[in-house]
N, C-alpha and C. Protein backbone atom coordinates (compact mmCIF):
# COMPACT_ATOMS: atom_id res chain seq x y z
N UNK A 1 164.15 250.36 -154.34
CA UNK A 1 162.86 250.54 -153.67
C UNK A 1 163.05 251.47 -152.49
N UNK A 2 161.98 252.44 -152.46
CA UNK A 2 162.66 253.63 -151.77
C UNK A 2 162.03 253.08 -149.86
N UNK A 3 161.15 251.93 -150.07
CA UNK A 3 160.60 251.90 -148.77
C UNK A 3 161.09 250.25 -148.10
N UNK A 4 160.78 250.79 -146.79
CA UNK A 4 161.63 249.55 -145.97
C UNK A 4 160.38 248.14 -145.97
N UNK A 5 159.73 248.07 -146.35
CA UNK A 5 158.60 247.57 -146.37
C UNK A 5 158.35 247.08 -148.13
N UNK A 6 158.89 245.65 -148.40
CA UNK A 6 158.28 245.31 -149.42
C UNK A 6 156.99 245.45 -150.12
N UNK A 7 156.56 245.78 -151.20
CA UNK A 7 155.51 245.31 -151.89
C UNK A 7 155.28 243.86 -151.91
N UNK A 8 153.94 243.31 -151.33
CA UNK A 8 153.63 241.82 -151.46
C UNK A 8 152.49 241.70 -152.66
N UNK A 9 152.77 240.77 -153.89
CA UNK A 9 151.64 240.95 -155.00
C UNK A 9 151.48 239.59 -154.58
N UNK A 10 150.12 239.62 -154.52
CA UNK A 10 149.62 237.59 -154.72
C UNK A 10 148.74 238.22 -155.86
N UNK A 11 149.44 236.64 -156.66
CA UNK A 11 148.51 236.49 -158.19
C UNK A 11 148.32 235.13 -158.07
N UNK A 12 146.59 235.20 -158.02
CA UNK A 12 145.91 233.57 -158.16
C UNK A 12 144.86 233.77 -159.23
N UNK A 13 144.07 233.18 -159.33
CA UNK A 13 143.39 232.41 -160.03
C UNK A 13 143.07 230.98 -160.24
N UNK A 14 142.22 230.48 -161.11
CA UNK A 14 141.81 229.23 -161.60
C UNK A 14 143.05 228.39 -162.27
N UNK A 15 142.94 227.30 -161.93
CA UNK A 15 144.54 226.14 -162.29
C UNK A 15 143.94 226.38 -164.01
N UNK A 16 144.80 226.88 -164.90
CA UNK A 16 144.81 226.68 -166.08
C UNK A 16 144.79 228.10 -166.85
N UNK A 17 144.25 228.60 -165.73
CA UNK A 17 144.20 230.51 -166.20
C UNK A 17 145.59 231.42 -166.33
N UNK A 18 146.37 230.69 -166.66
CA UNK A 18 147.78 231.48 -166.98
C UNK A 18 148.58 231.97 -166.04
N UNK A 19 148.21 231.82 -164.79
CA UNK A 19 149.26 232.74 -163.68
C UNK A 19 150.53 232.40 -163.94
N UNK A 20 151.08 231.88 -163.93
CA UNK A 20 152.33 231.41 -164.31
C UNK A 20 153.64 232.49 -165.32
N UNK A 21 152.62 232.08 -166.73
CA UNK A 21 153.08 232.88 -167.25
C UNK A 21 152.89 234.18 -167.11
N UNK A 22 152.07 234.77 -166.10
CA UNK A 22 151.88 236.53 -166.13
C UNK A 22 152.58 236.60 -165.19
N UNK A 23 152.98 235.22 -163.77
CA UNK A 23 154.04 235.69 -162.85
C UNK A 23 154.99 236.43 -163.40
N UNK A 24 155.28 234.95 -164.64
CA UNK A 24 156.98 235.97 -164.93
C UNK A 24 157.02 237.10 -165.88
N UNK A 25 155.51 237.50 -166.47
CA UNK A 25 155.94 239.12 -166.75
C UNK A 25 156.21 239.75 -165.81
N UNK A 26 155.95 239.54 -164.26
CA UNK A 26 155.84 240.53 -163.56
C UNK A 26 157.45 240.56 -163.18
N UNK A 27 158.13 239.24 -163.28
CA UNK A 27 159.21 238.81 -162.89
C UNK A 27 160.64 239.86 -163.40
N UNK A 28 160.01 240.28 -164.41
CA UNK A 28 160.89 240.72 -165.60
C UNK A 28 160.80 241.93 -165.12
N UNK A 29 159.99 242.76 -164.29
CA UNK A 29 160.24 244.00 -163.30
C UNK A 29 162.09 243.88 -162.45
N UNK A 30 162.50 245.05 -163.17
CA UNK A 30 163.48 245.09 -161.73
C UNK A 30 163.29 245.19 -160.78
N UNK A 31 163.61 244.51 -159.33
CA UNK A 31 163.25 245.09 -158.20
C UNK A 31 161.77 243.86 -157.83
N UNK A 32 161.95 242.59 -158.26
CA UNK A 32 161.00 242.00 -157.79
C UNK A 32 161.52 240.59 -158.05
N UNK A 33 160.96 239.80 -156.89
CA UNK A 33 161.49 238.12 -156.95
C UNK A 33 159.82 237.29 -156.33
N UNK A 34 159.98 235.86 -156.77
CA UNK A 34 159.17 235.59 -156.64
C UNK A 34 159.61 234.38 -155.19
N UNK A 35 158.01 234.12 -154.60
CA UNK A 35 157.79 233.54 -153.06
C UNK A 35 158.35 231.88 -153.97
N UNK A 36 158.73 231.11 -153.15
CA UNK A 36 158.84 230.13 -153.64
C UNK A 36 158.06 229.29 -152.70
N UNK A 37 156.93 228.50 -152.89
CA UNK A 37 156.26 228.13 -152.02
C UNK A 37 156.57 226.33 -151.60
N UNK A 38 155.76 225.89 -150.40
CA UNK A 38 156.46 224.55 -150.53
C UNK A 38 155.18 223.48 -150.73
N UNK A 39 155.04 222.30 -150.90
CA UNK A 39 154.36 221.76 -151.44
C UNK A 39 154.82 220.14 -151.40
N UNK A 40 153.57 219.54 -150.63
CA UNK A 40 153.48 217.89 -150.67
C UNK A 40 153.30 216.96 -151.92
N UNK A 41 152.89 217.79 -152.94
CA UNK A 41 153.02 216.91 -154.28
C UNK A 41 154.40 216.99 -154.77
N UNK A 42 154.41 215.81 -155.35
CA UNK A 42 155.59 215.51 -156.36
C UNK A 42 155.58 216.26 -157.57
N UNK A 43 157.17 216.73 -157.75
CA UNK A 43 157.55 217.32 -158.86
C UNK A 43 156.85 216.81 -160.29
N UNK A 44 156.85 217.51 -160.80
CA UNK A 44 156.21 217.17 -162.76
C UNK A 44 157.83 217.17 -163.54
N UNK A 45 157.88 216.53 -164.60
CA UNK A 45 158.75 216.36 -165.19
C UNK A 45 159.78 217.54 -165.69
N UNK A 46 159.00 218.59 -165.77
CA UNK A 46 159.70 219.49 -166.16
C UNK A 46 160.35 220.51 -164.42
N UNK A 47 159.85 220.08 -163.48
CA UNK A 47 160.62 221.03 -162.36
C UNK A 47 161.51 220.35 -161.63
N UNK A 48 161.80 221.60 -161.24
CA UNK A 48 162.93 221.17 -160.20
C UNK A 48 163.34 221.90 -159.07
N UNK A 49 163.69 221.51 -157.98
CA UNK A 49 163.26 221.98 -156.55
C UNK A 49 163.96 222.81 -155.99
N UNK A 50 163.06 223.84 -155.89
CA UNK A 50 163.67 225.61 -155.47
C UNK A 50 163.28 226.53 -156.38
N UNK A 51 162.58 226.15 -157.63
CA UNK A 51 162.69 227.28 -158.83
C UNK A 51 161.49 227.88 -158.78
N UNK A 52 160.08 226.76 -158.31
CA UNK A 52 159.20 227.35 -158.19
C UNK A 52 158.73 226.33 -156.87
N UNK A 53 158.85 225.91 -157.01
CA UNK A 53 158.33 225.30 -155.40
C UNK A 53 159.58 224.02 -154.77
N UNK A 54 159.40 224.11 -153.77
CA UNK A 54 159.99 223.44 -152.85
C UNK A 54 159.45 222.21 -152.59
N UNK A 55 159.65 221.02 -152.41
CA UNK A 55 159.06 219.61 -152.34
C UNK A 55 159.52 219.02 -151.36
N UNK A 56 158.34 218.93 -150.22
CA UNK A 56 158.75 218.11 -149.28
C UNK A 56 157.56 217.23 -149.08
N UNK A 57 157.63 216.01 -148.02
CA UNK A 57 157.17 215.29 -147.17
C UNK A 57 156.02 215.81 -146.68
N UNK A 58 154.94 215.01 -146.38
CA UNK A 58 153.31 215.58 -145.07
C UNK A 58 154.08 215.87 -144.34
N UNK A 59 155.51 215.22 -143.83
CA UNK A 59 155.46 215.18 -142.42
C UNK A 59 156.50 216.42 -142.27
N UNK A 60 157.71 216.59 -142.78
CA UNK A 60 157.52 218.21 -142.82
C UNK A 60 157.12 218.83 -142.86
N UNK A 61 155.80 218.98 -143.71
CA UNK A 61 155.53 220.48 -144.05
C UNK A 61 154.32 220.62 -142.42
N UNK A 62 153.77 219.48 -142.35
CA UNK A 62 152.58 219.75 -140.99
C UNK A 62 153.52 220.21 -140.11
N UNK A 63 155.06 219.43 -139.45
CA UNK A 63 156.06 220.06 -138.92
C UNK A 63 156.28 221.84 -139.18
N UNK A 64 156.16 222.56 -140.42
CA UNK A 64 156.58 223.54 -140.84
C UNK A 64 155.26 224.48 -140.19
N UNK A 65 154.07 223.45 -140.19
CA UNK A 65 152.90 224.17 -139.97
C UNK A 65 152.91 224.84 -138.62
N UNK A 66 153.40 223.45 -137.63
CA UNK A 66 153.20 223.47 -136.38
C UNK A 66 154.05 224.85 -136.28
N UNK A 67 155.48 224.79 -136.81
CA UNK A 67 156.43 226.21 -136.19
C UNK A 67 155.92 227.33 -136.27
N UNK A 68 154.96 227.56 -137.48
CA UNK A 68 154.31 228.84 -137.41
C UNK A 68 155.03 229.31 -138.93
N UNK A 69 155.68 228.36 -139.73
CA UNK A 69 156.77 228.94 -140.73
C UNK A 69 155.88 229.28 -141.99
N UNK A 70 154.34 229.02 -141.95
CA UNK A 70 153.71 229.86 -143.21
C UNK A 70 153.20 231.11 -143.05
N UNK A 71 152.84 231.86 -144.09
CA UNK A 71 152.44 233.02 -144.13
C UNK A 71 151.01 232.62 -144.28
N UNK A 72 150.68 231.48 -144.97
CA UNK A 72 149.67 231.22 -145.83
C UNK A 72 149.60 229.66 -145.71
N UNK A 73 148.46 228.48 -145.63
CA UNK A 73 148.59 226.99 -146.30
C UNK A 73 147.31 226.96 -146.05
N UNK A 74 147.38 225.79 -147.12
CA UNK A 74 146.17 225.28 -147.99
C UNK A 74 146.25 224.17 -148.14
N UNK A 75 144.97 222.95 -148.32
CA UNK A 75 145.03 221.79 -148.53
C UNK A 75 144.72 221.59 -150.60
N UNK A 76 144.81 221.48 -151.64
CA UNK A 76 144.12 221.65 -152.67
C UNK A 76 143.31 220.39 -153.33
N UNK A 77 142.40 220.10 -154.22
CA UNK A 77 141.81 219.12 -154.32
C UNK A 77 141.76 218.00 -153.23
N UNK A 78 142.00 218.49 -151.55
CA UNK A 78 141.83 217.51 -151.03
C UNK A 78 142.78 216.60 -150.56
N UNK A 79 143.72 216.98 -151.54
CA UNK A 79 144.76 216.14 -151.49
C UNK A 79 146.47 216.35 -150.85
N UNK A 80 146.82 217.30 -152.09
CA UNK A 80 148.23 218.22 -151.99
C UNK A 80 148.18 219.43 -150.86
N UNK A 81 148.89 219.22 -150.09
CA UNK A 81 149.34 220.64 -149.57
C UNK A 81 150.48 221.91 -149.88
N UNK A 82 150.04 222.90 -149.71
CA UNK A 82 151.16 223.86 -150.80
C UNK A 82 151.20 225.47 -149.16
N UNK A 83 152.11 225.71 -149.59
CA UNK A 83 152.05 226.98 -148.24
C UNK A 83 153.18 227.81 -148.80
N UNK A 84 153.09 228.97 -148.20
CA UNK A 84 153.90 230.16 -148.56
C UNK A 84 154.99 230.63 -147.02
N UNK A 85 156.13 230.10 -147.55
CA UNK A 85 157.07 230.30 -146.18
C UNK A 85 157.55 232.18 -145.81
N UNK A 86 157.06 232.38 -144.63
CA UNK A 86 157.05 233.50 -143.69
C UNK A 86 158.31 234.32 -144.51
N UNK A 87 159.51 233.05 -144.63
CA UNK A 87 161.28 233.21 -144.83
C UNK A 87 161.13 234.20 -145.86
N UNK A 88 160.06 233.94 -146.98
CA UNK A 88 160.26 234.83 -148.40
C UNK A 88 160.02 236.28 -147.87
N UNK A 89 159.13 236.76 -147.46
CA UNK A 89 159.40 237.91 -146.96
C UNK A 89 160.21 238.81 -145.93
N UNK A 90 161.09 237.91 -145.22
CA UNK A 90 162.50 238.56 -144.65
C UNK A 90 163.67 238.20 -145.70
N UNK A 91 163.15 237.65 -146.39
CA UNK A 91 164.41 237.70 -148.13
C UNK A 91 164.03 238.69 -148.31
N UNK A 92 162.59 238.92 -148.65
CA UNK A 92 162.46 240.31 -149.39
C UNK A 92 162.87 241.47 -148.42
N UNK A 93 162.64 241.36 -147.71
CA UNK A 93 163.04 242.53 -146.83
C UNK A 93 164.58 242.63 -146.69
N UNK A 94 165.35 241.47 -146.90
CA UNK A 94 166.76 241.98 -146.26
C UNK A 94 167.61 242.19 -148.32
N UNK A 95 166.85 241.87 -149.24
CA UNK A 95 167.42 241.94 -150.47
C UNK A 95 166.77 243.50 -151.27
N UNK A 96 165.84 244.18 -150.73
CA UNK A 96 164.92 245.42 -150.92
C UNK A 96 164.50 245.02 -152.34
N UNK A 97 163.36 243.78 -151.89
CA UNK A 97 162.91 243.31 -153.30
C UNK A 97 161.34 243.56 -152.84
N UNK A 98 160.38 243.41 -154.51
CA UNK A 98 158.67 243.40 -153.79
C UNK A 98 158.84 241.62 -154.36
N UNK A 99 157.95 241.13 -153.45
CA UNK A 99 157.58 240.17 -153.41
C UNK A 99 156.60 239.41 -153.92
N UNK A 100 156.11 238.38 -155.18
CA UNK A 100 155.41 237.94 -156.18
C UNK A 100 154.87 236.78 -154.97
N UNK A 101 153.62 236.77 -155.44
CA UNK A 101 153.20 235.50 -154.34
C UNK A 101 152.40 234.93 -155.35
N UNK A 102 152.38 233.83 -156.18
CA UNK A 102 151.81 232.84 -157.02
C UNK A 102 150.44 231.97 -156.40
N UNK A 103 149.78 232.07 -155.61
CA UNK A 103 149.34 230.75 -154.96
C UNK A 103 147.64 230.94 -155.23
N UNK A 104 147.01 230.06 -154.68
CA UNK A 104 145.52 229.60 -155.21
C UNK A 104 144.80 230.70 -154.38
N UNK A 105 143.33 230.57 -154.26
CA UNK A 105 142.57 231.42 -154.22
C UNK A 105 142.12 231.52 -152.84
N UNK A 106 141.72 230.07 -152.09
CA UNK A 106 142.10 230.03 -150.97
C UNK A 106 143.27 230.56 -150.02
N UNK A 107 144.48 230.08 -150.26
CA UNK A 107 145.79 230.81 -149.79
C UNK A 107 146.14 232.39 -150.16
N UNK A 108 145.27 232.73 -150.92
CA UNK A 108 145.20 234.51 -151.00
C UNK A 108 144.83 234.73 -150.34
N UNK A 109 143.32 234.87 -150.21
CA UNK A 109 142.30 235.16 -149.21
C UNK A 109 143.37 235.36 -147.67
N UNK A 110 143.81 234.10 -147.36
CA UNK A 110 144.66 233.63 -145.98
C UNK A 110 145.55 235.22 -145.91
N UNK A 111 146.30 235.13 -147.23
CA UNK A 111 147.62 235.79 -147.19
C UNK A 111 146.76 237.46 -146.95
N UNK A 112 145.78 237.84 -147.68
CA UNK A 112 145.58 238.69 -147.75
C UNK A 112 145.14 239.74 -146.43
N UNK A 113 144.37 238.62 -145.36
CA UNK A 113 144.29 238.87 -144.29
C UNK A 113 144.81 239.45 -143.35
N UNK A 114 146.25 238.19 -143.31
CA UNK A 114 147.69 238.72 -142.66
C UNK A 114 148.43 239.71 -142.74
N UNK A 115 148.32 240.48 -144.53
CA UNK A 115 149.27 241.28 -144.82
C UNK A 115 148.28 242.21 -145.51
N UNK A 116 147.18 243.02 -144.64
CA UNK A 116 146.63 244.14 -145.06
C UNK A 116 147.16 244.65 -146.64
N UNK A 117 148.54 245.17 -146.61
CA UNK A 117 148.92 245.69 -147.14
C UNK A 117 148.90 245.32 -148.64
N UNK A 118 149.16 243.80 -149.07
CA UNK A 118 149.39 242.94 -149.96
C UNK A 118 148.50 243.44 -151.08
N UNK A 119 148.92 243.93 -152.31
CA UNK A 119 147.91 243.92 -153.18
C UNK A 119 147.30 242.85 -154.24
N UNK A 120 146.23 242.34 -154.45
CA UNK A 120 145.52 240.81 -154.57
C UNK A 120 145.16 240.73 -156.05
N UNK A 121 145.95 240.19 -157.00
CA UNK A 121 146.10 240.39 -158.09
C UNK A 121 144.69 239.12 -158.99
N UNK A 122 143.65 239.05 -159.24
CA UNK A 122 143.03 237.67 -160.00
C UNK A 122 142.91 237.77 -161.26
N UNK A 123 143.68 236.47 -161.78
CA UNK A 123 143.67 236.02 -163.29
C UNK A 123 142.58 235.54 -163.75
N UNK A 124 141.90 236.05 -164.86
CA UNK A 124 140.58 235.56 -164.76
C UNK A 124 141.02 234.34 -166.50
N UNK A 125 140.20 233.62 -167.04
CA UNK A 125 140.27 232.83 -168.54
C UNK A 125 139.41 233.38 -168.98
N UNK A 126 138.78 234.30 -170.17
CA UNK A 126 137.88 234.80 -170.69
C UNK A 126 136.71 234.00 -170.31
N UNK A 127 136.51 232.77 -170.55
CA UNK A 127 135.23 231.85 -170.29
C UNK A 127 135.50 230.62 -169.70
N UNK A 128 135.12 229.70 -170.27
CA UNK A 128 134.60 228.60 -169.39
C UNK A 128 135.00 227.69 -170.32
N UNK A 129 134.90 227.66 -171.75
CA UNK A 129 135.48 227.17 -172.92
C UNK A 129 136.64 227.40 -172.76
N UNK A 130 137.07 228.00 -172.93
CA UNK A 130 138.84 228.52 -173.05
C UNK A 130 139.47 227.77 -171.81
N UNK A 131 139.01 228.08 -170.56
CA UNK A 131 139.58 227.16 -169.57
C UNK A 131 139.16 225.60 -170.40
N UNK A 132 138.60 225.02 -169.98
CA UNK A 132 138.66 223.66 -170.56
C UNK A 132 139.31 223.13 -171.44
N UNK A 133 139.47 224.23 -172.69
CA UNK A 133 140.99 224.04 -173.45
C UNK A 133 141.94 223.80 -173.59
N UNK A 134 141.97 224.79 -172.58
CA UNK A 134 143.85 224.91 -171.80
C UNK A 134 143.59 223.76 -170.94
N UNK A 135 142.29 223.21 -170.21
CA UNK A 135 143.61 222.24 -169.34
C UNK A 135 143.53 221.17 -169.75
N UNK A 136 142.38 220.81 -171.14
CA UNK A 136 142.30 219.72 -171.76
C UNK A 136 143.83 219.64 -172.92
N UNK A 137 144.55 220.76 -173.17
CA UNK A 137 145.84 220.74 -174.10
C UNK A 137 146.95 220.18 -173.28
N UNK A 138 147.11 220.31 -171.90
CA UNK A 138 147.74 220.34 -171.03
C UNK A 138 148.33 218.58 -170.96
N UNK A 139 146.90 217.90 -170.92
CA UNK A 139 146.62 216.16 -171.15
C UNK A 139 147.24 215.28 -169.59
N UNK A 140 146.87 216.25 -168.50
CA UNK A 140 147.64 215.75 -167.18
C UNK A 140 146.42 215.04 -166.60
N UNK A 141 145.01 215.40 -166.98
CA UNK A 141 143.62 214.99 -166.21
C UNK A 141 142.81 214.46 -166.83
N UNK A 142 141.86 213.70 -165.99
CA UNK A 142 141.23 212.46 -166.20
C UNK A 142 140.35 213.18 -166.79
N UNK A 143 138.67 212.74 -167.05
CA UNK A 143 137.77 213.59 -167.30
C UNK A 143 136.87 214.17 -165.92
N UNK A 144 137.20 213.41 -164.60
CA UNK A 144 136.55 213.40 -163.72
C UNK A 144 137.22 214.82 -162.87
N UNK A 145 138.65 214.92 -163.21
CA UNK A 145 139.48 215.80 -162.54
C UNK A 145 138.97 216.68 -163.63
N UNK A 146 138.87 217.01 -164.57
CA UNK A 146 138.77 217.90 -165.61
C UNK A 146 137.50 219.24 -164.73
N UNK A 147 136.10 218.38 -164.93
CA UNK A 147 135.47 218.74 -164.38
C UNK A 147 135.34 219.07 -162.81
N UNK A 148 136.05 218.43 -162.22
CA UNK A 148 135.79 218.72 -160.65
C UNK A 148 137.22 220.32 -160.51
N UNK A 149 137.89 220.67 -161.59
CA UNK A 149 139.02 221.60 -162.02
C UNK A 149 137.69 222.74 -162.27
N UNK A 150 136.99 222.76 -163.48
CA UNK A 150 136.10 223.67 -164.07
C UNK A 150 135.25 223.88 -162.70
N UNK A 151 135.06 223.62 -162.02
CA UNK A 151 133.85 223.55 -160.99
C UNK A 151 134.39 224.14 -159.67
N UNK A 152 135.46 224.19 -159.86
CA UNK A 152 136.39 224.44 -158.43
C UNK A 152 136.82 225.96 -159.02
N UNK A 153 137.01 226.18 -160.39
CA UNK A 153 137.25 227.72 -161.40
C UNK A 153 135.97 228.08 -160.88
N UNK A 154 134.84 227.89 -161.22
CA UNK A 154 133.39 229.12 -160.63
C UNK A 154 133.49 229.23 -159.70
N UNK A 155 133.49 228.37 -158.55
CA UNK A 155 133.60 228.79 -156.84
C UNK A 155 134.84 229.79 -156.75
N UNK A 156 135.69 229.50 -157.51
CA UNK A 156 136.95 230.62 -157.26
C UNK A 156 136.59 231.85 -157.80
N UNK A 157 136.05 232.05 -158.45
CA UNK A 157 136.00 233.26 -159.44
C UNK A 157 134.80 233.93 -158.67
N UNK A 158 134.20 232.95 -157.62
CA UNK A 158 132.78 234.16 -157.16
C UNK A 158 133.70 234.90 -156.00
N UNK A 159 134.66 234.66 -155.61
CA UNK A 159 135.61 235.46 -154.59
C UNK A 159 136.34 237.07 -155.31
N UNK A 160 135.52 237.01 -156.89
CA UNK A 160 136.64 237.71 -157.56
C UNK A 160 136.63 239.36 -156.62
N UNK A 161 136.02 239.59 -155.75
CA UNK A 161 135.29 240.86 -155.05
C UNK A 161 136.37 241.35 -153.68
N UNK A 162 137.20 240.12 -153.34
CA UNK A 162 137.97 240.30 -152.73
C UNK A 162 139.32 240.58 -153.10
N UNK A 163 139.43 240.95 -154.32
CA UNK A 163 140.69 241.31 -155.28
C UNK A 163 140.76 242.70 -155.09
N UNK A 164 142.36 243.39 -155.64
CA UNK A 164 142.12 244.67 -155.81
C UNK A 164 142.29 244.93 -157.43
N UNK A 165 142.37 243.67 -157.98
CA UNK A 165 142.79 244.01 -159.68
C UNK A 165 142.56 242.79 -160.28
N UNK A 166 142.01 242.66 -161.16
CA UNK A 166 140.99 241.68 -162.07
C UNK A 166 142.36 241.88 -163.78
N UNK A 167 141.97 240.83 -163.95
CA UNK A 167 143.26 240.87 -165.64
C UNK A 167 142.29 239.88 -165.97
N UNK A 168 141.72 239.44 -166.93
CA UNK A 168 141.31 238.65 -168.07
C UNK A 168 142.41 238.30 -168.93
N UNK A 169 142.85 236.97 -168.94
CA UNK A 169 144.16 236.22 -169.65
C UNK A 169 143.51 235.52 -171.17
N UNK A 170 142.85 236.86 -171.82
CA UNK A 170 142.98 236.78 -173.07
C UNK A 170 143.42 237.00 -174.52
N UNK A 171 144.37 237.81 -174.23
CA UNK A 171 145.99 238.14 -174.77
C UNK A 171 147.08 238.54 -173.83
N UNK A 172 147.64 237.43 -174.74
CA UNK A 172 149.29 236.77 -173.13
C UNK A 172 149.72 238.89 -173.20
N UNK A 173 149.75 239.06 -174.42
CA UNK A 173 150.74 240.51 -174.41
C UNK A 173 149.79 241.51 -173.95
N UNK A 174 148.89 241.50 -174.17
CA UNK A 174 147.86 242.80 -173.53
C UNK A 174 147.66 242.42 -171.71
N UNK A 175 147.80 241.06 -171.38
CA UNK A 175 147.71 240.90 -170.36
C UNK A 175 149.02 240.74 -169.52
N UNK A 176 150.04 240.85 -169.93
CA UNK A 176 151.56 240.66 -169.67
C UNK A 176 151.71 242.29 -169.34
N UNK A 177 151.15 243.27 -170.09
CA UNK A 177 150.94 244.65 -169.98
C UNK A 177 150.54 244.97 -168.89
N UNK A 178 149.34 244.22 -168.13
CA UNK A 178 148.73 244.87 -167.31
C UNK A 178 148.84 244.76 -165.96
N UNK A 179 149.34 243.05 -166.25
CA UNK A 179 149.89 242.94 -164.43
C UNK A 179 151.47 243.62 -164.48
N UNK A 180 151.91 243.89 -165.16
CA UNK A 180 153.52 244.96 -165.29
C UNK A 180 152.70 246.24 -164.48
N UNK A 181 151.90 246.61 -165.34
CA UNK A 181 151.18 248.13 -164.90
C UNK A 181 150.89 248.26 -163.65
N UNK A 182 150.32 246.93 -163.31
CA UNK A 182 149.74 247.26 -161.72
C UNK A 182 150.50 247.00 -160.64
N UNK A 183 151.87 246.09 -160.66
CA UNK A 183 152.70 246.34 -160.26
C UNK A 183 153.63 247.91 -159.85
N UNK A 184 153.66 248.40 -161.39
CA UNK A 184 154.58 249.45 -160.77
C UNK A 184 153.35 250.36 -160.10
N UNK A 185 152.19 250.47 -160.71
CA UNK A 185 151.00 251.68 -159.99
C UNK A 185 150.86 251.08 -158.51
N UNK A 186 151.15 249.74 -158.21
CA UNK A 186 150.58 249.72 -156.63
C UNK A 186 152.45 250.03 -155.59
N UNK A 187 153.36 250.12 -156.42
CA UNK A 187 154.55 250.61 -155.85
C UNK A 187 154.27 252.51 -155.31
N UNK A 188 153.78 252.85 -156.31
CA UNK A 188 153.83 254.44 -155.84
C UNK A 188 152.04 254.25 -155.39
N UNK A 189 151.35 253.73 -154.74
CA UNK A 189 150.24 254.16 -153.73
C UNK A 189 150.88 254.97 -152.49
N UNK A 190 150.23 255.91 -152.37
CA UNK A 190 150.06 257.00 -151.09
C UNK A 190 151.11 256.17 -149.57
N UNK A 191 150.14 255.03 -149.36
CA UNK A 191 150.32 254.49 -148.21
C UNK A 191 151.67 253.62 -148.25
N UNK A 192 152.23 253.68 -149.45
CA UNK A 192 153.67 252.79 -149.17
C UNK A 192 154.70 253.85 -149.68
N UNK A 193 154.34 255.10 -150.15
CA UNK A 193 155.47 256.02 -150.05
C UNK A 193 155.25 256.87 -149.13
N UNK A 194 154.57 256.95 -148.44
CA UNK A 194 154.83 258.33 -146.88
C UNK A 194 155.76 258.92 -146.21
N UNK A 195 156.47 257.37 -145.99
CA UNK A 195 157.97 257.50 -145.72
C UNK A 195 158.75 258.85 -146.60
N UNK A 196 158.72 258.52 -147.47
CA UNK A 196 159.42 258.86 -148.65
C UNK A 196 158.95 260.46 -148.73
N UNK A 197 157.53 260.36 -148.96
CA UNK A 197 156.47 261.74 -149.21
C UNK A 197 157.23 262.88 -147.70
N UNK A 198 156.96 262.53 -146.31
CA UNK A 198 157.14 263.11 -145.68
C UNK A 198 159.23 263.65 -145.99
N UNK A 199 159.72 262.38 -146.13
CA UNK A 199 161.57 263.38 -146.24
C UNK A 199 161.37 264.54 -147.35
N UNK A 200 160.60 264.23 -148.37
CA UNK A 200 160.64 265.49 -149.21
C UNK A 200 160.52 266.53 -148.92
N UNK A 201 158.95 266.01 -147.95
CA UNK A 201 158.39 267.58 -147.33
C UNK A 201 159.50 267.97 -146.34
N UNK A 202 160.20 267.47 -145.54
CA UNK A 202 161.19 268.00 -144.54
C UNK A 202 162.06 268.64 -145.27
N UNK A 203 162.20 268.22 -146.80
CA UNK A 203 163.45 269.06 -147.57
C UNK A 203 163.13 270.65 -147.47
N UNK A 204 161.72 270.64 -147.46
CA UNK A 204 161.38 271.59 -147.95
C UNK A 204 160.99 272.93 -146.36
N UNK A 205 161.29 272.11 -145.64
CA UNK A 205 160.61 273.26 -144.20
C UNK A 205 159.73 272.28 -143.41
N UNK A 206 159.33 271.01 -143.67
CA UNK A 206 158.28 270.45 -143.30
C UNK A 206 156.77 270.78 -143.84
């Protein structure tokens, strides 16, 4: 990466709309690692702590709050708290990696604020059916969570205006394509090679 200044991608969307799996197309970029965020809910059977999130205590993480150690936090359904530690981006900065930021729609917005620069990636589910699918295949929610999930997807999706790139997760491979694409196209924008743009021009006479 030719600039001293990571690329920051946040990719959110609706719980069930695939981010996950389009993180790790993006993952599969050389030259990119993902935020590992931390989070008051308990692990699911299949994780484990550090790979994608970090699991602690209320009383850490409000501790973590107080230091100033997020970039980003969020309360979600009310319940769980999840935040994006400051630390991932002086990793990225001292490893010359761009930086994947996974987190909800709320905690974008946050992140996006902070880090002008950040380009704001939203996963959209073709419809409204298809979400309900996926998180009814899933079999983790009640019917009450089901719906208060679908209902919490429209309020998210009317933010879609504050994005700089929209993907519809209705083919994993056409859509595995596109957040790859916009990754490397938001690496060469104007404003994060200048650095770079201006040594050329000095090669040349200025």
């Amino acid at each position: 990466m030719s600039n001293a200044e990571p690329l920051v991608l946040i990719v959110s969307g609706p719980s069930g709309s695939g981010k996950s799996t389009l993180v790790q197309k993006i993952l599969e970029l050389p030259g990119t690692m993902l935020s590992v965020s931390c989070t008051t809910r308990p692990p699911r059977k299949t994780e484990s702590d550090g790979k994608w999130y970090n699991f602690v205590s209320e009383a850490e993480f409000h501790g973590m709050v107080e230091q100033g150690e997020f970039l980003e936090y969020a309360q979600v359904f009310g319940k769980n708290w999840y935040g994006t530690p400051r630390k991932s981006l002086d990793d990225a900065l001292a490893l010359k990696k761009d930086l994947v930021l996974e987190i909800d729609v709320q905690g974008a917005l946050q992140a996006k604020q902070k880090l002008p620069g950040a380009v704001a990636l939203f996963v959209m589910p073709p419809s409204r059916d298809d979400l309900e699918r996926r998180i009814r295949a899933r079999g983790q929610d009640s019917e009450d969570e089901i719906r208060r999930r679908l209902e919490r997807a429209r309020q998210e999706m009317l933010n879609y205006s504050s994005y700089d790139f929209a993907v519809v997760n209705d083919d994993l491979e056409r859509a595995g394509r596109e957040v790859q694409a916009i990754a490397l196209g938001s690496r060469c924008r104007v404003a994060r090679m200048e650095n770079r743009i201006r040594d050329i021009l000095n090669s040349f006479g200025g």
